[in-house]
PDB file of N, CA and C in Angstrom:
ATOM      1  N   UNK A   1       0.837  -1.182   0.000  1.00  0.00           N
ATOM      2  CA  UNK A   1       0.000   0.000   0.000  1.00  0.00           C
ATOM      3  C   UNK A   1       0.877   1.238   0.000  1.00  0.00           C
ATOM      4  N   UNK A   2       0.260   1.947  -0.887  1.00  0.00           N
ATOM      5  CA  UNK A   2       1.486   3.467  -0.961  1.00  0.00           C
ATOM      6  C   UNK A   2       0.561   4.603   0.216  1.00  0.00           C
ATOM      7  N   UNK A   3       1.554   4.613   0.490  1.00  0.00           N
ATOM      8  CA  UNK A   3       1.644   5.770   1.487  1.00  0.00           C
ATOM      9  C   UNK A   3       0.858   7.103   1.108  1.00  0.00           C
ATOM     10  N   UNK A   4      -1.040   7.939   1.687  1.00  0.00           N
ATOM     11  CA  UNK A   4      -1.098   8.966   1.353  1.00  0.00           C
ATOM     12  C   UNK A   4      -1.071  10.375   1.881  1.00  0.00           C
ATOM     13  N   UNK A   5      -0.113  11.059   1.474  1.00  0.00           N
ATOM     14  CA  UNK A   5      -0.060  11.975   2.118  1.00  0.00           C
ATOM     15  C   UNK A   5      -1.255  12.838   2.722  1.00  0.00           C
ATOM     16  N   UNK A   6      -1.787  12.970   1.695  1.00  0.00           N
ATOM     17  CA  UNK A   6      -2.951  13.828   1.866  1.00  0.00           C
ATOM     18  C   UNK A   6      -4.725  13.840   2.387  1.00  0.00           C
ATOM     19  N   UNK A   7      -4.231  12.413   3.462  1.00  0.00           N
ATOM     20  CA  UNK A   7      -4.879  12.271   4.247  1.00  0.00           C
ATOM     21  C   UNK A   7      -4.479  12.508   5.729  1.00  0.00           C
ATOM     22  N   UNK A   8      -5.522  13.161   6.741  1.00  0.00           N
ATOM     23  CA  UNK A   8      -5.033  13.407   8.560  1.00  0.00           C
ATOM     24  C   UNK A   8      -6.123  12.670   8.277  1.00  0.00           C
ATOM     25  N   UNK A   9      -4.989  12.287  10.014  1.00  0.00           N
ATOM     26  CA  UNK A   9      -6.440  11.580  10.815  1.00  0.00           C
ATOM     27  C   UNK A   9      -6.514  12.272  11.762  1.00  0.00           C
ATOM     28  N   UNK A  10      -7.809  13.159  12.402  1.00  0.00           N
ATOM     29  CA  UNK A  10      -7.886  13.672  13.563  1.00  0.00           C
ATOM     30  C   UNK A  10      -8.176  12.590  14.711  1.00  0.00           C
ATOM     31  N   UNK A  11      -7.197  13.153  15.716  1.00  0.00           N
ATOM     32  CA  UNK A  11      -7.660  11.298  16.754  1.00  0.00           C
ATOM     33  C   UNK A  11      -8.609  12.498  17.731  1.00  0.00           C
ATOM     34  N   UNK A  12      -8.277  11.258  19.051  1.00  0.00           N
ATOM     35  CA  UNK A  12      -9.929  11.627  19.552  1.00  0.00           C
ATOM     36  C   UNK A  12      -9.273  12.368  20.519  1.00  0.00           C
ATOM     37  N   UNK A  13      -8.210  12.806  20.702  1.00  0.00           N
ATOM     38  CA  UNK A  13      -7.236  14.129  21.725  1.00  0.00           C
ATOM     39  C   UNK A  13      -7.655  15.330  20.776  1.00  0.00           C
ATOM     40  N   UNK A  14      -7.698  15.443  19.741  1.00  0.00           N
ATOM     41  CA  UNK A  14      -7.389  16.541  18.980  1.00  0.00           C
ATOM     42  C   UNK A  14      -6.270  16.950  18.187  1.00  0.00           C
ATOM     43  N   UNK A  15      -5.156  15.910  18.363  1.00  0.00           N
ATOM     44  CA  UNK A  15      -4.179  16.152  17.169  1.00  0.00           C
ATOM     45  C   UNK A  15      -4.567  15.855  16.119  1.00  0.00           C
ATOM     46  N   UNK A  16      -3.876  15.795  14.777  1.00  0.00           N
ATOM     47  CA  UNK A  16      -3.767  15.224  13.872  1.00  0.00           C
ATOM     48  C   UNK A  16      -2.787  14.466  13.363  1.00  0.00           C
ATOM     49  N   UNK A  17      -2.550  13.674  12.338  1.00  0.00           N
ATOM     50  CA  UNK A  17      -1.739  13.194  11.637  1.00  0.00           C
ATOM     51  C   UNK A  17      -2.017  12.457  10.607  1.00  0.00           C
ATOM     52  N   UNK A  18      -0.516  12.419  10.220  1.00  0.00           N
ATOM     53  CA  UNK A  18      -0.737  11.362   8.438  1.00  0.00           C
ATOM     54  C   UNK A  18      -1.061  10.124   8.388  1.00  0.00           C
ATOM     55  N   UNK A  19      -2.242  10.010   7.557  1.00  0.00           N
ATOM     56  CA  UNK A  19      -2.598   8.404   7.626  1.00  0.00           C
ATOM     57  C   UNK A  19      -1.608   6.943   7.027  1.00  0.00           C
ATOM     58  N   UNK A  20      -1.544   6.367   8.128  1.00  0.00           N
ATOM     59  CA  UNK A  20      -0.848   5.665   7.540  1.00  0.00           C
ATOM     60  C   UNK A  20      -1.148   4.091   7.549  1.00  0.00           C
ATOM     61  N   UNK A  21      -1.694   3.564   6.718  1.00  0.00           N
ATOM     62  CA  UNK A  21      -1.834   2.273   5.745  1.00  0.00           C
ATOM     63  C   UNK A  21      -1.092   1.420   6.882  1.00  0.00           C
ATOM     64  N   UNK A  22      -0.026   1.217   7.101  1.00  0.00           N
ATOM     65  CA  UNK A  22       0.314   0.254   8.143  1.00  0.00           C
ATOM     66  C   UNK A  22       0.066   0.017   9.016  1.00  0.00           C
ATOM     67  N   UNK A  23      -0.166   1.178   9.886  1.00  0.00           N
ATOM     68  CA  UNK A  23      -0.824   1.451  11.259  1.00  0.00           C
ATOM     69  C   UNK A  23      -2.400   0.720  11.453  1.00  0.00           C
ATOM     70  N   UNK A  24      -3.203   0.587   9.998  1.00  0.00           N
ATOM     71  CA  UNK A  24      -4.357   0.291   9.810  1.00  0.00           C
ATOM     72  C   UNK A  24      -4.322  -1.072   9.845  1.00  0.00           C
ATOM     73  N   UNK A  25      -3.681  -1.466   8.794  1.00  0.00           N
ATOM     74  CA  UNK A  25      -3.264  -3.191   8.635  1.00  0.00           C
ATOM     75  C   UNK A  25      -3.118  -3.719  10.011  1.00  0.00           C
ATOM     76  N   UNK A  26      -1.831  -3.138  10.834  1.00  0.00           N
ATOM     77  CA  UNK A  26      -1.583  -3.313  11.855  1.00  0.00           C
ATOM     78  C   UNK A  26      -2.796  -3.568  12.864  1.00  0.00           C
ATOM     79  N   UNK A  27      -3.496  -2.639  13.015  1.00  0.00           N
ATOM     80  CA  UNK A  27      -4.330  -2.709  14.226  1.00  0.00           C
ATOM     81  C   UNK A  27      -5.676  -3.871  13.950  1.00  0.00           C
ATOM     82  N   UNK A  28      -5.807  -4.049  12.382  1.00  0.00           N
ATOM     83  CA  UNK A  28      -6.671  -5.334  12.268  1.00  0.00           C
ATOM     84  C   UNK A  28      -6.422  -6.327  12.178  1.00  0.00           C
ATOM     85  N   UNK A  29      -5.061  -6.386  11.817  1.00  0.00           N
ATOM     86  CA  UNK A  29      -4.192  -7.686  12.287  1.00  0.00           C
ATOM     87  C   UNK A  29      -4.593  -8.330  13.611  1.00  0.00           C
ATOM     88  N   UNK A  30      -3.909  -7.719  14.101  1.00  0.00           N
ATOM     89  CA  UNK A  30      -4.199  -7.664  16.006  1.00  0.00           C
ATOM     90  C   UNK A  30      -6.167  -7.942  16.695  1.00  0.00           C
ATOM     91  N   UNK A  31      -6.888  -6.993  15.879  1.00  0.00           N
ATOM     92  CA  UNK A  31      -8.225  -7.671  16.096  1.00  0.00           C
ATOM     93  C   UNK A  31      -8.346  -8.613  15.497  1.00  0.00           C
ATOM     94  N   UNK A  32      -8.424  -9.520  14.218  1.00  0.00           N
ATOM     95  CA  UNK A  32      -7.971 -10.485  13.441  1.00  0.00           C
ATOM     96  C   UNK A  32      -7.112 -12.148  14.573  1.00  0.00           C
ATOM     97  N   UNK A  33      -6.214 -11.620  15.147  1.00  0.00           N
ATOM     98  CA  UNK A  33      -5.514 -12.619  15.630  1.00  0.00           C
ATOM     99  C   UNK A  33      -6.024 -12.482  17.097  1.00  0.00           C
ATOM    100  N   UNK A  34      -6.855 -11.369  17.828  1.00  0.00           N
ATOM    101  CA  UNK A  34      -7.459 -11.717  19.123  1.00  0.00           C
ATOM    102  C   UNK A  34      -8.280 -13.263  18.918  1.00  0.00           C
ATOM    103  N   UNK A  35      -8.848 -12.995  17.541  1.00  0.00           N
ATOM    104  CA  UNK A  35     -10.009 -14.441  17.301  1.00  0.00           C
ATOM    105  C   UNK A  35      -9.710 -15.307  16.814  1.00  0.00           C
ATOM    106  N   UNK A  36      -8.263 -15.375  16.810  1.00  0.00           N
ATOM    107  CA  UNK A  36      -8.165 -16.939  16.149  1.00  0.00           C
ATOM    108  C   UNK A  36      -7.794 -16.476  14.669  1.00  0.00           C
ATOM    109  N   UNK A  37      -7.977 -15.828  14.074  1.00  0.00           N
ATOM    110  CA  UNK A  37      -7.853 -15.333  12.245  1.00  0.00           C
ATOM    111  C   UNK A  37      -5.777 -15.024  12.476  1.00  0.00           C
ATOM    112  N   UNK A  38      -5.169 -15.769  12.136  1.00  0.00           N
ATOM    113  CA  UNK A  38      -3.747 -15.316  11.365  1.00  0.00           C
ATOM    114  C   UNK A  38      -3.315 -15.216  10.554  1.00  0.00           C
ATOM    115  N   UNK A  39      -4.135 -14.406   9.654  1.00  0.00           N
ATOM    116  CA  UNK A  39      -3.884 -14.013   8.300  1.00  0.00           C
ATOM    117  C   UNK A  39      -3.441 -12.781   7.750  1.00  0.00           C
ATOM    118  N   UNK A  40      -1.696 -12.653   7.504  1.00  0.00           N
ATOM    119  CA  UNK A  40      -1.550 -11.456   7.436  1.00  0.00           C
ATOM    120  C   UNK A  40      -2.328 -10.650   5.881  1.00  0.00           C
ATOM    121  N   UNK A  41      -2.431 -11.382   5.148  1.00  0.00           N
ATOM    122  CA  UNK A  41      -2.992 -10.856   3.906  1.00  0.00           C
ATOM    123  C   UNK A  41      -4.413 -10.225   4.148  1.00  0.00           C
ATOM    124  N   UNK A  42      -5.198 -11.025   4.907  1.00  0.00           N
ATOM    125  CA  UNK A  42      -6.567 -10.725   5.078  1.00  0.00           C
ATOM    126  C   UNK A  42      -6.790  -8.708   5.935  1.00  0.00           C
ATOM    127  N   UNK A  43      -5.338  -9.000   6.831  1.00  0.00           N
ATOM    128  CA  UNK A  43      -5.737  -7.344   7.616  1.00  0.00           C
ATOM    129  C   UNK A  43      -5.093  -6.072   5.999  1.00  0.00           C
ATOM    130  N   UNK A  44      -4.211  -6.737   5.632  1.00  0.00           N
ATOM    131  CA  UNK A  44      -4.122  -5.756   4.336  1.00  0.00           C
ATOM    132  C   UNK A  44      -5.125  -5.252   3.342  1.00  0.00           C
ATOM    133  N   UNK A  45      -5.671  -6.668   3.060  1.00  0.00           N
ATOM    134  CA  UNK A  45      -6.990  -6.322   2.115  1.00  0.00           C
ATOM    135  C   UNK A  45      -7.798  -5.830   2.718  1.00  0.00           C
ATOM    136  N   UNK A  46      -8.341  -5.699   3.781  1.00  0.00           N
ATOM    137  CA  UNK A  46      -9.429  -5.361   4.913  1.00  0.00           C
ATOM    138  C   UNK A  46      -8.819  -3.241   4.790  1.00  0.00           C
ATOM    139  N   UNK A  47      -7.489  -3.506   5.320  1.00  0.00           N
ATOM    140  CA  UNK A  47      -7.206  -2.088   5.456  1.00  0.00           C
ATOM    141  C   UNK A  47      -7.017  -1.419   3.938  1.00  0.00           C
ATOM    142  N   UNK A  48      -6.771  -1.777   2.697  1.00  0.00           N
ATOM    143  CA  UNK A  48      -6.599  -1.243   1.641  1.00  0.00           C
ATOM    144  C   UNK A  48      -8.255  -0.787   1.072  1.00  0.00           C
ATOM    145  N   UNK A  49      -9.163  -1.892   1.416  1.00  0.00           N
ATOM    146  CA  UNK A  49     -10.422  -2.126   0.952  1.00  0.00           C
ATOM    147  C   UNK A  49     -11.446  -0.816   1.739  1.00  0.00           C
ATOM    148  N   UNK A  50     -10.653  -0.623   3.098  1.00  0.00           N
ATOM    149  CA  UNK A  50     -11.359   0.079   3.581  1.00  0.00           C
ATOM    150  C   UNK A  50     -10.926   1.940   3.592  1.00  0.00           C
ATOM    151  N   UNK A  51      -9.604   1.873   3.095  1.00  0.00           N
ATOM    152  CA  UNK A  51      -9.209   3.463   2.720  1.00  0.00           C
ATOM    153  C   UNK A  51     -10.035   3.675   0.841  1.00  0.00           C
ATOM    154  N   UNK A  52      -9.426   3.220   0.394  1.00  0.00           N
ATOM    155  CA  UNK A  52     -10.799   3.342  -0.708  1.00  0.00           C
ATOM    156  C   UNK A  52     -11.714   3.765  -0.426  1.00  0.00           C
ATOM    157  N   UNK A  53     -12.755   3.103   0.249  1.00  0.00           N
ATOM    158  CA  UNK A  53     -14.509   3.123   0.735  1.00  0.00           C
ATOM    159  C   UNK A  53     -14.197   4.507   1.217  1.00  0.00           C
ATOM    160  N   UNK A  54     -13.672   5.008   2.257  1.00  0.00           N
ATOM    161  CA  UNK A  54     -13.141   6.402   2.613  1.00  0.00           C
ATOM    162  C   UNK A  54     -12.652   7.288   1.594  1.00  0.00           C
ATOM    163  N   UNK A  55     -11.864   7.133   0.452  1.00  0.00           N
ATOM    164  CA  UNK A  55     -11.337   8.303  -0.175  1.00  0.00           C
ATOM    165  C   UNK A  55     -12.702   8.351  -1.028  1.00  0.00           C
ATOM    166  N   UNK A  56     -13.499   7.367  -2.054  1.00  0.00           N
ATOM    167  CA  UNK A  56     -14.778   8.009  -2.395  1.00  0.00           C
ATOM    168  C   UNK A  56     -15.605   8.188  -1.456  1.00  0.00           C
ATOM    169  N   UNK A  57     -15.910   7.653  -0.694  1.00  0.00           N
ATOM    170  CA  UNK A  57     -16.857   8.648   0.525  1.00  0.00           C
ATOM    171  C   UNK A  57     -16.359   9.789   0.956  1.00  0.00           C
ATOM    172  N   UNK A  58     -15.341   9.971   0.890  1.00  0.00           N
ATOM    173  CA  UNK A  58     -14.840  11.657   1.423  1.00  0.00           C
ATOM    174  C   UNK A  58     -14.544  12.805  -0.093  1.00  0.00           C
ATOM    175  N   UNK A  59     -14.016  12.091  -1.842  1.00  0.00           N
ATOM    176  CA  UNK A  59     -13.520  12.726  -2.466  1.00  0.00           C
ATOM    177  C   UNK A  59     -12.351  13.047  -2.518  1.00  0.00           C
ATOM    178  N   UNK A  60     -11.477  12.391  -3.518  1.00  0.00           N
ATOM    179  CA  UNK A  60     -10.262  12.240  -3.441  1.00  0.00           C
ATOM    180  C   UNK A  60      -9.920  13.924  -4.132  1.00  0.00           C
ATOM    181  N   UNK A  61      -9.152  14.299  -3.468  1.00  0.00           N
ATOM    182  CA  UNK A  61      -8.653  15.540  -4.073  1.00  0.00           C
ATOM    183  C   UNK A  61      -7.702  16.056  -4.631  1.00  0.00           C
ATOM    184  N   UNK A  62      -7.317  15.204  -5.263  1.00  0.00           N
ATOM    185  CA  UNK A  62      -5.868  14.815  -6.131  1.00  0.00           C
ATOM    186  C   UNK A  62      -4.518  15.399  -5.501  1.00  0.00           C
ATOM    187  N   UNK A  63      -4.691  15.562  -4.104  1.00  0.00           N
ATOM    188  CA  UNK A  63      -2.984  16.396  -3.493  1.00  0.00           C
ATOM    189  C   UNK A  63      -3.214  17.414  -3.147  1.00  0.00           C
ATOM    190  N   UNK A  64      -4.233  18.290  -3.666  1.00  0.00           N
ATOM    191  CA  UNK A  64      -4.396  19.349  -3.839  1.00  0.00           C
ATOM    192  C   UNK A  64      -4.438  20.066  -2.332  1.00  0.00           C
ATOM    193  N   UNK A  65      -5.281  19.780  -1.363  1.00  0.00           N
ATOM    194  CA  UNK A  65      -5.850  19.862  -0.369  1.00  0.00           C
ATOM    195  C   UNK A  65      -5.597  18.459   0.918  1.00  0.00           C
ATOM    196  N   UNK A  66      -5.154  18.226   2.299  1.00  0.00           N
ATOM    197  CA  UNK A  66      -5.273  17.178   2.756  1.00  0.00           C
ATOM    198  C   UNK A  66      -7.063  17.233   3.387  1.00  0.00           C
ATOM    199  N   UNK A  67      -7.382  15.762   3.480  1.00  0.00           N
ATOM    200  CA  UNK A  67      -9.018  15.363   3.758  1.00  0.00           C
ATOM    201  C   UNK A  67      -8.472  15.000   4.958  1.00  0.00           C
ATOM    202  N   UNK A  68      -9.575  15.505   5.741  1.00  0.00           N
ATOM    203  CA  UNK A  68      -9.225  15.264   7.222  1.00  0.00           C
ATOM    204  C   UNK A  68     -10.217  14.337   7.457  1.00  0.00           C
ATOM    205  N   UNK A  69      -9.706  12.742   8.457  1.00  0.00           N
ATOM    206  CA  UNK A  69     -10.679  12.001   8.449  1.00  0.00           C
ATOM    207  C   UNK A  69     -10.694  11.209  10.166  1.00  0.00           C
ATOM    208  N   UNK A  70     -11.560  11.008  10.291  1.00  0.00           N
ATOM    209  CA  UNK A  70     -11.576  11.052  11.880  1.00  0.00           C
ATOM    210  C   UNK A  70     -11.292   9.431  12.222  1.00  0.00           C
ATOM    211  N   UNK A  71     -10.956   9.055  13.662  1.00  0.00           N
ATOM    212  CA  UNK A  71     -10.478   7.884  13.564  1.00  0.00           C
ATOM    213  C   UNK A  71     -12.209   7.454  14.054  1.00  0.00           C
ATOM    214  N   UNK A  72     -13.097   8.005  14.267  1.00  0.00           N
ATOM    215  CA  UNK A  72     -14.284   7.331  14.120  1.00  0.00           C
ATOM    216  C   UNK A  72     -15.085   6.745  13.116  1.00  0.00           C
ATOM    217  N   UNK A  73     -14.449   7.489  11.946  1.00  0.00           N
ATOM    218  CA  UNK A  73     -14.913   7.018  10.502  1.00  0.00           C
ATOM    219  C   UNK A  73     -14.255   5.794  10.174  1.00  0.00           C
ATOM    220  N   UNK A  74     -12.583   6.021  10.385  1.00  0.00           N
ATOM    221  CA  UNK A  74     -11.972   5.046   9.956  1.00  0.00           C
ATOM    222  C   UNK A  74     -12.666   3.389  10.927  1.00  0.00           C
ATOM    223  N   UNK A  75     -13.133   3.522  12.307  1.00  0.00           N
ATOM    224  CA  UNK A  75     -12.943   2.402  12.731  1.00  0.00           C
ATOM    225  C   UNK A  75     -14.637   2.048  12.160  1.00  0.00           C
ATOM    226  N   UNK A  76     -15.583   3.065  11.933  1.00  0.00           N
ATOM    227  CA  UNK A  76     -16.557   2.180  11.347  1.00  0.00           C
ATOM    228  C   UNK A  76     -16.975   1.488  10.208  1.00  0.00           C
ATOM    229  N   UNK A  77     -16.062   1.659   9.182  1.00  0.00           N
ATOM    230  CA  UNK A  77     -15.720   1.285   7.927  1.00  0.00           C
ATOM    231  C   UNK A  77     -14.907  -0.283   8.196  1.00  0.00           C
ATOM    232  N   UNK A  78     -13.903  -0.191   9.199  1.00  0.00           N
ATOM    233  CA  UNK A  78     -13.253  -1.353   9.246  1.00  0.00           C
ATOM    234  C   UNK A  78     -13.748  -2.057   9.959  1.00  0.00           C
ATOM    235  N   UNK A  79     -14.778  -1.774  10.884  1.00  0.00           N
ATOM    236  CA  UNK A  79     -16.217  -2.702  11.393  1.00  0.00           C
ATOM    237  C   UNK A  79     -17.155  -3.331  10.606  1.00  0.00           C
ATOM    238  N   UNK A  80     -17.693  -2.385   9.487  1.00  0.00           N
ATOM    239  CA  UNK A  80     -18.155  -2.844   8.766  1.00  0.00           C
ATOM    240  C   UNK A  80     -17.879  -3.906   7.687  1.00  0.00           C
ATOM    241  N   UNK A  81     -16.715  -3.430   7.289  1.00  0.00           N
ATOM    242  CA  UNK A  81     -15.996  -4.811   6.648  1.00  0.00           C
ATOM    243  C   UNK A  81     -15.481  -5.498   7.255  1.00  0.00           C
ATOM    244  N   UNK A  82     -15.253  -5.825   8.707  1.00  0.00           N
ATOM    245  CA  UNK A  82     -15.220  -6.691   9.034  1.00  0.00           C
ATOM    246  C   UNK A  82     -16.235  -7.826   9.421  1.00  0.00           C
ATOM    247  N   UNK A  83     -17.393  -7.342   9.596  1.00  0.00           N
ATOM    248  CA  UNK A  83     -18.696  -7.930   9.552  1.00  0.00           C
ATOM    249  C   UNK A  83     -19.049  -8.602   8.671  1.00  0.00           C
ATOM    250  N   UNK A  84     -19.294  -7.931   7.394  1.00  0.00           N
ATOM    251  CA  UNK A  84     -19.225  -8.339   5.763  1.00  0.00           C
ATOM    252  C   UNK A  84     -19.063  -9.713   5.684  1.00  0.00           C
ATOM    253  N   UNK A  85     -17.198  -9.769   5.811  1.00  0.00           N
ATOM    254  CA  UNK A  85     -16.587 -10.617   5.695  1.00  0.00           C
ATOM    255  C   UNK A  85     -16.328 -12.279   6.383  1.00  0.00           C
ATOM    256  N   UNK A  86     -17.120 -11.690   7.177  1.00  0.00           N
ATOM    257  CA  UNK A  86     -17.296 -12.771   8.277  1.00  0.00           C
ATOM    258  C   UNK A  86     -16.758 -13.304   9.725  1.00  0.00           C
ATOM    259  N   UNK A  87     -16.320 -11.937   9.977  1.00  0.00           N
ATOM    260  CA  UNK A  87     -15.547 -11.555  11.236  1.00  0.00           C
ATOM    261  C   UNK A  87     -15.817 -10.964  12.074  1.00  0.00           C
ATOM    262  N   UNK A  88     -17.428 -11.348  12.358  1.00  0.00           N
ATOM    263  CA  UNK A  88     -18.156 -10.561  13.460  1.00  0.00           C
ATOM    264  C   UNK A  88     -17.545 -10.295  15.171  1.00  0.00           C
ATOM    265  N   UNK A  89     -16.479 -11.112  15.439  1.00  0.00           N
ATOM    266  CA  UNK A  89     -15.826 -10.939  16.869  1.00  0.00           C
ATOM    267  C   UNK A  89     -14.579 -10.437  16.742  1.00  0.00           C
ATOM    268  N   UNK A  90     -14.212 -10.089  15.380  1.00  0.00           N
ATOM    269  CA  UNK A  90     -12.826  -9.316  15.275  1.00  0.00           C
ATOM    270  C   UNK A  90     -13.351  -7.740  15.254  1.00  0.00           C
ATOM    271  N   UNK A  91     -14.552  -7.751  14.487  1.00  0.00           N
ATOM    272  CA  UNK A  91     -14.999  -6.500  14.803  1.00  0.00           C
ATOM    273  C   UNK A  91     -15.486  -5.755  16.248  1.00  0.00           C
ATOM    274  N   UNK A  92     -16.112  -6.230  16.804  1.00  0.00           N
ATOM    275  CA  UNK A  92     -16.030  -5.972  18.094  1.00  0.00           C
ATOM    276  C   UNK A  92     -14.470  -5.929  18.811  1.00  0.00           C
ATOM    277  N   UNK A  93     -13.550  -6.559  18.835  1.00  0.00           N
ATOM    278  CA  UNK A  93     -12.122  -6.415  18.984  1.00  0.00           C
ATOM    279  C   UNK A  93     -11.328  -5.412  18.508  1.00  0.00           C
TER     280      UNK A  93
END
């Protein structure tokens, strides 16, 4: 996954920062392997599948501008696909 700049994530302190694709993978990994799932491919596709769903739901703005996106958006998108998919206790995790 390439790295986009021109996304923040506002967290729930009030900073911001650059989104970063690994950090995402990462943390569904980890819900993923609370349940038994050790699949590193599956938290990639999950996290690639789910910044997409976010850049057209928000409008990609070619660089131009960074989209500020909240980590509440991000975690209900990766709830949702995790549900989808058939990972109803990783989502809760």
């Amino acid at each position: 996954m390439k790295r986009r700049t021109e996304h923040l994530v506002l967290k729930r302190d009030g900073r911001t920062e650059f989104l970063r694709a690994t950090k995402l993978a990462r943390s569904i990994h980890l819900a993923l392997h609370s349940v038994g799932v050790d699949e590193d491919w599956r938290a990639i596709e999950i996290a690639s599948v789910a910044l997409q769903a976010l850049r057209r739901k928000r409008g990609d703005t070619g660089g131009e501008e960074p989209v500020l996106l909240t980590t509440t958006e991000l975690s209900d998108v990766v709830q949702h696909l995790l549900v989808v998919t058939g990972q109803p206790a990783a989502a809760v995790a």
